[in-house]
C-alpha atoms as a PDB file:
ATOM      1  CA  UNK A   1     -58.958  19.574  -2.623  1.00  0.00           C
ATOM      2  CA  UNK A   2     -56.619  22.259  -4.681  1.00  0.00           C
ATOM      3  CA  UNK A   3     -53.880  20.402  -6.524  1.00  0.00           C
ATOM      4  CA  UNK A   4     -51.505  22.506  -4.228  1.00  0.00           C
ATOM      5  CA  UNK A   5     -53.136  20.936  -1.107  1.00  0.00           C
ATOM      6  CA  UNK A   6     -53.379  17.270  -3.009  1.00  0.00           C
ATOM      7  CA  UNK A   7     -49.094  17.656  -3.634  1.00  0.00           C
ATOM      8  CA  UNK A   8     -48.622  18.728  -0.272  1.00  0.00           C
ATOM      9  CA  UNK A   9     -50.772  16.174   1.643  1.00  0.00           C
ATOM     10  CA  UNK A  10     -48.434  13.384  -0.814  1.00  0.00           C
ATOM     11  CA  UNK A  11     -45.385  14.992   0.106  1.00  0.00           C
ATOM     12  CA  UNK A  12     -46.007  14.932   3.523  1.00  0.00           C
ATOM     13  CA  UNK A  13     -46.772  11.396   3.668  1.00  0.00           C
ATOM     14  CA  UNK A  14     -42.603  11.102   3.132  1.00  0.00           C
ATOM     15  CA  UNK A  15     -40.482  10.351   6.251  1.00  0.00           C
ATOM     16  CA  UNK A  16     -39.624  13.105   7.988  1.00  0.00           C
ATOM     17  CA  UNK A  17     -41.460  15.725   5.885  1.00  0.00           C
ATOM     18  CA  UNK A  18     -44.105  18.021   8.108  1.00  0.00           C
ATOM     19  CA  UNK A  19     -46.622  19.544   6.402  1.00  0.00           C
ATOM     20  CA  UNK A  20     -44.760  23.002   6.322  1.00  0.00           C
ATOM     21  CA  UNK A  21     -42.021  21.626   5.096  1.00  0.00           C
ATOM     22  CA  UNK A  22     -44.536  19.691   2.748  1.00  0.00           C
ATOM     23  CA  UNK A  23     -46.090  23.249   1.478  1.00  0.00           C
ATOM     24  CA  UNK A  24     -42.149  24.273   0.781  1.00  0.00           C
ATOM     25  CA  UNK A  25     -41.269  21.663  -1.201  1.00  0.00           C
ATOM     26  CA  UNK A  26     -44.794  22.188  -3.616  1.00  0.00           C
ATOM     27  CA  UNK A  27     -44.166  25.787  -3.839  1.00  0.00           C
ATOM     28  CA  UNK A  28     -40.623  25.618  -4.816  1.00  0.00           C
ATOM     29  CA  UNK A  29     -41.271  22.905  -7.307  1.00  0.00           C
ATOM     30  CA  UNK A  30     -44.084  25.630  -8.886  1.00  0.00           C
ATOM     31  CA  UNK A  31     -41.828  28.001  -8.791  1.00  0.00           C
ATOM     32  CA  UNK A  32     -39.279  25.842 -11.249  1.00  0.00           C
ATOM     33  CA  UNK A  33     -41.545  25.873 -13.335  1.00  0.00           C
ATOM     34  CA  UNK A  34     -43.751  22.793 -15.461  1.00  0.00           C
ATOM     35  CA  UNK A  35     -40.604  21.240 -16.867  1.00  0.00           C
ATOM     36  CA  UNK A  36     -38.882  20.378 -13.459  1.00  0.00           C
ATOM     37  CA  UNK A  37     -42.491  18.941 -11.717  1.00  0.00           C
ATOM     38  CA  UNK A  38     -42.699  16.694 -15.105  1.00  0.00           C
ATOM     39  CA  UNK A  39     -39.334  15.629 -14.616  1.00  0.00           C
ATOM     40  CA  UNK A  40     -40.005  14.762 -11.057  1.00  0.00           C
ATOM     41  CA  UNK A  41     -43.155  12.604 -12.448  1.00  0.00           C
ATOM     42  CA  UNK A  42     -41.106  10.861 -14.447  1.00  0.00           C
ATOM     43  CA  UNK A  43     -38.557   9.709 -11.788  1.00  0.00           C
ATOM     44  CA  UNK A  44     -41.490   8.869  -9.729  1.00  0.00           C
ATOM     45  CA  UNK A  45     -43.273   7.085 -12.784  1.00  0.00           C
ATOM     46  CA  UNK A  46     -39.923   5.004 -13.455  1.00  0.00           C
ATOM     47  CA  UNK A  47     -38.832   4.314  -9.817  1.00  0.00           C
ATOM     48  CA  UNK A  48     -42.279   2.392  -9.983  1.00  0.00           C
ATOM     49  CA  UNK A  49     -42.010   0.490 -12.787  1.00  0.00           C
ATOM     50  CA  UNK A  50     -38.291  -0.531 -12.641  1.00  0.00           C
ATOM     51  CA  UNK A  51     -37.190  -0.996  -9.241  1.00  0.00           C
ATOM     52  CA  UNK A  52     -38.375  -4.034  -7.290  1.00  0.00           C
ATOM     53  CA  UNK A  53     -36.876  -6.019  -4.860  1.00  0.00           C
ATOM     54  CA  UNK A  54     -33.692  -8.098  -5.473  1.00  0.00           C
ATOM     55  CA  UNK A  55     -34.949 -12.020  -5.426  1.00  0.00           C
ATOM     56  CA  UNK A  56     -32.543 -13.445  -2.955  1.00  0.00           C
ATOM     57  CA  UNK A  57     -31.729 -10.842  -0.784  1.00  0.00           C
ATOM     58  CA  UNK A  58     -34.941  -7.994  -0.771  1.00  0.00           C
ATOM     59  CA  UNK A  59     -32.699  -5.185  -1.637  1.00  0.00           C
ATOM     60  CA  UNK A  60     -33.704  -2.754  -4.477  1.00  0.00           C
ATOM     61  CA  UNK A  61     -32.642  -3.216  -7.783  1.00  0.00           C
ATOM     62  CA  UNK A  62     -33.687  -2.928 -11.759  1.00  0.00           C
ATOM     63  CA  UNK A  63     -32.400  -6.368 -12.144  1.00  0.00           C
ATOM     64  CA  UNK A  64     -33.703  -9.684 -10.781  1.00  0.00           C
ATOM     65  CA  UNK A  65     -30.764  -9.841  -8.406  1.00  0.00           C
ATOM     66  CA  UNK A  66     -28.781  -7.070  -7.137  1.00  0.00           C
ATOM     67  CA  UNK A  67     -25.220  -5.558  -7.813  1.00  0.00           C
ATOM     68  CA  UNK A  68     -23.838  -6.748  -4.455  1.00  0.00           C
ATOM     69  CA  UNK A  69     -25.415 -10.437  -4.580  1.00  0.00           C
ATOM     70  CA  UNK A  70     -23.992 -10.583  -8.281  1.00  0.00           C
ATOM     71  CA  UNK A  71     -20.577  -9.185  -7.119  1.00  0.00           C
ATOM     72  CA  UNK A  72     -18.399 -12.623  -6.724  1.00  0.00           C
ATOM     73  CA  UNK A  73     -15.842 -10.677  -5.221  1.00  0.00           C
ATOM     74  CA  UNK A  74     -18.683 -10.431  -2.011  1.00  0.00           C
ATOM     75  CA  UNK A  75     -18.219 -13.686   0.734  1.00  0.00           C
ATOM     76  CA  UNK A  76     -21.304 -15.347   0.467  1.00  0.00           C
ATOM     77  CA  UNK A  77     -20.964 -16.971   3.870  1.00  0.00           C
ATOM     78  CA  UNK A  78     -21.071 -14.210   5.591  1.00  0.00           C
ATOM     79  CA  UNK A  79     -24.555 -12.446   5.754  1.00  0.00           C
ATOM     80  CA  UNK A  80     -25.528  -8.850   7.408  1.00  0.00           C
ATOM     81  CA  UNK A  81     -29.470  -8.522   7.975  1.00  0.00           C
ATOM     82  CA  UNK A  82     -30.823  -5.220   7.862  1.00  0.00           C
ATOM     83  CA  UNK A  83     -34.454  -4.102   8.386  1.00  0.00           C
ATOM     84  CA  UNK A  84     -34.789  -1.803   5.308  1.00  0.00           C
ATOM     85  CA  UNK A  85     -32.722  -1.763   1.999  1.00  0.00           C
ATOM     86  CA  UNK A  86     -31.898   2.060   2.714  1.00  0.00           C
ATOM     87  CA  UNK A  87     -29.597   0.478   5.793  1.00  0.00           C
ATOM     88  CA  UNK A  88     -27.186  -1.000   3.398  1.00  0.00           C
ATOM     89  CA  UNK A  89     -25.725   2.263   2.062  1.00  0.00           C
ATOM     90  CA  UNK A  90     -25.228   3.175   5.414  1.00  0.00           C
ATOM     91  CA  UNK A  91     -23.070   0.145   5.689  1.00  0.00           C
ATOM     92  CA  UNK A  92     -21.430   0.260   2.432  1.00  0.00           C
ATOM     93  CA  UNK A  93     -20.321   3.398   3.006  1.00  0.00           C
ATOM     94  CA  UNK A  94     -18.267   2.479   5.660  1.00  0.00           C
ATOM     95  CA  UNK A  95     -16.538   0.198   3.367  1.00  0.00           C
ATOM     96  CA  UNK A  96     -15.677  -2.551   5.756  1.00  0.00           C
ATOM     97  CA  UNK A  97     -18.264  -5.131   5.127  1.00  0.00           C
ATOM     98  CA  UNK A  98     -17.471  -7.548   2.411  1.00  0.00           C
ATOM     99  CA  UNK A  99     -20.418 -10.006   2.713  1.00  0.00           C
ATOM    100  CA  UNK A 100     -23.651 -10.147   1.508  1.00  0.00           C
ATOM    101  CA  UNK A 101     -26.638  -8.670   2.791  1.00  0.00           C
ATOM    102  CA  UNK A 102     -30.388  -9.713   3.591  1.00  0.00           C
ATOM    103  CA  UNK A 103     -33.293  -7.205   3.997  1.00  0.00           C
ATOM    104  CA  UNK A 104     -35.810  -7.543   6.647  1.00  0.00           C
ATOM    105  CA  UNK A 105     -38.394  -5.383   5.293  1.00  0.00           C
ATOM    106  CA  UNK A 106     -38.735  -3.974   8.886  1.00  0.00           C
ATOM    107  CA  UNK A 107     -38.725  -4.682  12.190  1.00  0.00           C
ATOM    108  CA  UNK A 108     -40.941  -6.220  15.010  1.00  0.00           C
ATOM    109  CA  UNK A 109     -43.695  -4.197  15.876  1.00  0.00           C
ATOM    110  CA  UNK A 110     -46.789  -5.611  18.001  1.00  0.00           C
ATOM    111  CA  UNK A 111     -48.280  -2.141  18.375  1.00  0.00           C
ATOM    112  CA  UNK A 112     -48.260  -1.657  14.526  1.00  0.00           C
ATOM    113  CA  UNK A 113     -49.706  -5.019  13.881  1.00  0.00           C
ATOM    114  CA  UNK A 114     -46.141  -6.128  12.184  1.00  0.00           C
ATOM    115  CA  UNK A 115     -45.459  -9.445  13.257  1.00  0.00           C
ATOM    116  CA  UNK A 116     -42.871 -12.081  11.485  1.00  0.00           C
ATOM    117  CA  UNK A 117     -44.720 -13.224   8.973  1.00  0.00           C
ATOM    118  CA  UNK A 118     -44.886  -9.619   7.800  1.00  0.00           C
ATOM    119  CA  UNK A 119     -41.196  -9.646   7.271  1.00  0.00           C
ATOM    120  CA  UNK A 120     -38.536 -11.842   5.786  1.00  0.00           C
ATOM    121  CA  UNK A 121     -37.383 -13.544   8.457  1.00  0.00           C
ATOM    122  CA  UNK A 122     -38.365 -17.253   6.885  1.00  0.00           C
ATOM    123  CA  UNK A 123     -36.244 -16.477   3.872  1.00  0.00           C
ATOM    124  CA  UNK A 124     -33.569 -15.335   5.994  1.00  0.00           C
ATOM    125  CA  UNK A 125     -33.530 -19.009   7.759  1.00  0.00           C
ATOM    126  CA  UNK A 126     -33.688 -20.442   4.388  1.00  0.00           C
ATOM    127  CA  UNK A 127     -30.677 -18.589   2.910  1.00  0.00           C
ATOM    128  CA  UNK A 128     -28.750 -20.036   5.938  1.00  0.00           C
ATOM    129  CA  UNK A 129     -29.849 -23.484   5.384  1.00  0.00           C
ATOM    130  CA  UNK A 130     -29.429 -23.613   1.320  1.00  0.00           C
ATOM    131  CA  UNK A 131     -26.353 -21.229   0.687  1.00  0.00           C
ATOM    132  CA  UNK A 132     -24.271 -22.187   3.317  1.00  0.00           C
ATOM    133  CA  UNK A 133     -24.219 -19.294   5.341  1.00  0.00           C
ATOM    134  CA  UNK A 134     -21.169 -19.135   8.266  1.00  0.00           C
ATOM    135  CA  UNK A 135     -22.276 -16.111  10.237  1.00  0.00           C
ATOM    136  CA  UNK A 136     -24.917 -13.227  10.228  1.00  0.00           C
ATOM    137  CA  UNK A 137     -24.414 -10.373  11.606  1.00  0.00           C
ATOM    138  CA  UNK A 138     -27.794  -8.428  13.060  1.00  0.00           C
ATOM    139  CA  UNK A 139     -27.842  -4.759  11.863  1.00  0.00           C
ATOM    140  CA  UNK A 140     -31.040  -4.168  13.054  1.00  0.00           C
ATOM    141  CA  UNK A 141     -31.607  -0.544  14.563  1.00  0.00           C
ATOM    142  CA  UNK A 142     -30.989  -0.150  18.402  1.00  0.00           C
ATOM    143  CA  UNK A 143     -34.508   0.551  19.098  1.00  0.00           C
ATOM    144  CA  UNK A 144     -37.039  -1.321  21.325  1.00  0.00           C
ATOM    145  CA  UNK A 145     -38.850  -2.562  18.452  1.00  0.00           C
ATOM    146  CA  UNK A 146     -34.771  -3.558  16.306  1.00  0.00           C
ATOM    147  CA  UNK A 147     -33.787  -5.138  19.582  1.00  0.00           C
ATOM    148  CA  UNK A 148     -36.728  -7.534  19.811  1.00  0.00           C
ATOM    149  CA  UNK A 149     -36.225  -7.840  15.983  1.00  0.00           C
ATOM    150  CA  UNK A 150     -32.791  -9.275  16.857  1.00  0.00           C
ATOM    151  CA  UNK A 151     -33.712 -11.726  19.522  1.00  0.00           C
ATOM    152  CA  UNK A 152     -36.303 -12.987  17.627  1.00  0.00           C
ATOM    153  CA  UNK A 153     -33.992 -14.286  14.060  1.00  0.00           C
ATOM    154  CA  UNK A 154     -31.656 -15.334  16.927  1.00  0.00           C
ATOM    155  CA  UNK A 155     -34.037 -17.792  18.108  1.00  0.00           C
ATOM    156  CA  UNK A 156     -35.066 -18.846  14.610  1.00  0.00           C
ATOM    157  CA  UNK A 157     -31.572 -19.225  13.644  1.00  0.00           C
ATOM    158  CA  UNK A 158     -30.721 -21.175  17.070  1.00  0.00           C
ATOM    159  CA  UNK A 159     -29.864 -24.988  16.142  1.00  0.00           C
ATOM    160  CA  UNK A 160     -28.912 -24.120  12.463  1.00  0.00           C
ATOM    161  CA  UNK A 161     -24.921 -24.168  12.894  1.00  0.00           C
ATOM    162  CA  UNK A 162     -24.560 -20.696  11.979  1.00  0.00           C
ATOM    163  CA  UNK A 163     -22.606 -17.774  14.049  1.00  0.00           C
ATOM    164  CA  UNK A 164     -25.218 -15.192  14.781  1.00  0.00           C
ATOM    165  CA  UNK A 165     -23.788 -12.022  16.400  1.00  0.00           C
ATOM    166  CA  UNK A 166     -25.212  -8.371  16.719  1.00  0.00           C
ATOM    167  CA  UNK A 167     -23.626  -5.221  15.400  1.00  0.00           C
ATOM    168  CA  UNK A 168     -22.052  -3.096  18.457  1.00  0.00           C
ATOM    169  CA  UNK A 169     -23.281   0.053  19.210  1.00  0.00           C
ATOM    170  CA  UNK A 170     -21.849   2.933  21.442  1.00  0.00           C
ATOM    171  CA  UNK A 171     -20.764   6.093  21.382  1.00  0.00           C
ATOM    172  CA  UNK A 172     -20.522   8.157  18.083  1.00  0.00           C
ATOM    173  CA  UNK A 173     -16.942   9.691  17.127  1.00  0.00           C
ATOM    174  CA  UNK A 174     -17.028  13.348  18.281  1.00  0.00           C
ATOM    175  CA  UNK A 175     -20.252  12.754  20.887  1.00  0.00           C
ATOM    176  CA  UNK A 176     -19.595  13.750  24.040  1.00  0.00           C
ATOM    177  CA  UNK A 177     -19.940  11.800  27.187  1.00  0.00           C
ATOM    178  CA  UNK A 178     -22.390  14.284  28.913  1.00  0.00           C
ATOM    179  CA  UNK A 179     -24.919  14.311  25.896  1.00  0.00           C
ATOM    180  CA  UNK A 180     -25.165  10.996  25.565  1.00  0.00           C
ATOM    181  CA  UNK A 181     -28.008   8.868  27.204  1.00  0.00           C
ATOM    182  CA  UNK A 182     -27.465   6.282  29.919  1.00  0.00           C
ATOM    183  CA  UNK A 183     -28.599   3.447  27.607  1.00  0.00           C
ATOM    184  CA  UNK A 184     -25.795   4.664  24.450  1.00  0.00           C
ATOM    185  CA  UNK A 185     -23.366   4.978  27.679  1.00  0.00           C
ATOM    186  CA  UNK A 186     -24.286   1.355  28.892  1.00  0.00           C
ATOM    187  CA  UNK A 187     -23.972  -0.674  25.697  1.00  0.00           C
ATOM    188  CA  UNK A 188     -20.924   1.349  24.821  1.00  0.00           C
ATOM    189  CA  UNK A 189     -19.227   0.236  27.742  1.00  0.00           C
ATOM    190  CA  UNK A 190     -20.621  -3.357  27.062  1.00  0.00           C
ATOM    191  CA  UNK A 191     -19.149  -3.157  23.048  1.00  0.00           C
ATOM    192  CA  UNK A 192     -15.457  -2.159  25.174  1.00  0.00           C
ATOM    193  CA  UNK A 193     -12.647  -3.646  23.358  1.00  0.00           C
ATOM    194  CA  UNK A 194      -8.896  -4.202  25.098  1.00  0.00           C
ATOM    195  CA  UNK A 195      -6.576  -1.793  23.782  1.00  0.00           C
ATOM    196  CA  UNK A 196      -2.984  -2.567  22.900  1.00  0.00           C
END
């Protein structure tokens, strides 16, 4: 295999990156020429050896525990699972959340052969029973596979003491009624708040 074709099959392996798009991406980084592909290796080469996963809550970091669990500003009783560490930027962005967080490392997945001892689920239940936790809040993905996610740390967490609710989902601002599918329409009207 050419080292063009060897890039391009590694590239492709990404999320969301075809194999055209694949065969773009190694072209344009041999057009910038041997400097900007060495950079690249390095970045690759560090992200490796320096970021691992934070010890209490899974979420990436350089250090042993991560800026937001070190924060003390963050409420420690209040916990937001996720299914992948990428989720809580989403969150943060949003700047509303002032918990802490607790990454799944995925989500449910019979058909894949993921089951829950291939995720942190048991350290979830043990954060809950050692650090107090009030509430935690289920951000898992409103998929089949996030939903049964969801049910299933509700069970494990039934009989602990703690609040477990589920992040609301809906309509997006700007969607449009007609574009949207009957499930989205369903659970927004579910999620409906009083007004006023």
């Amino acid at each position: 295999m050419s080292a063009i074709d060897t890039l391009a099959t590694e590239l492709s392996r990404l999320p969301g990156i075809g194999r055209k798009t694949a065969l773009r991406l190694t072209y344009h980084l041999f057009k910038q020429g041997p400097e900007q592909s060495r950079r690249l290796a390095e970045a690759l080469r560090t992200l490796g050896d320096r970021v691992r996963p934070c010890e209490r809550c899974n979420n990436l970091t350089e250090e042993p525990l991560c800026a937001i669990c070190r924060d003390p500003r963050r409420d420690p009783g209040l916990l937001c699972a996720v299914e992948e560490a990428s989720d809580i930027g989403a969150i943060e962005r949003a700047a509303e959340f002032r918990g802490v967080y607790h990454v799944l490392g995925g989500r449910l997945s019979p058909l894949d052969g993921v089951g829950p001892d291939d995720l942190q689920i048991g350290a979830l239940v043990r954060r809950v029973e050692q650090e107090g936790v009030r509430e935690v809040i289920l951000a898992t993905n409103p998929s089949l596979e996030g939903e049964a996610t969801a049910v299933y740390v509700q069970r494990e967490l039934a009989g602990s003491g703690v609040v477990v609710s589920r992040i609301a989902r809906g309509l997006p601002v700007g969607g449009d009624l007609e574009y949207a599918d009957g499930v989205t329409i369903a659970q927004a009207l579910q999620a409906r708040r009083v007004m006023g």
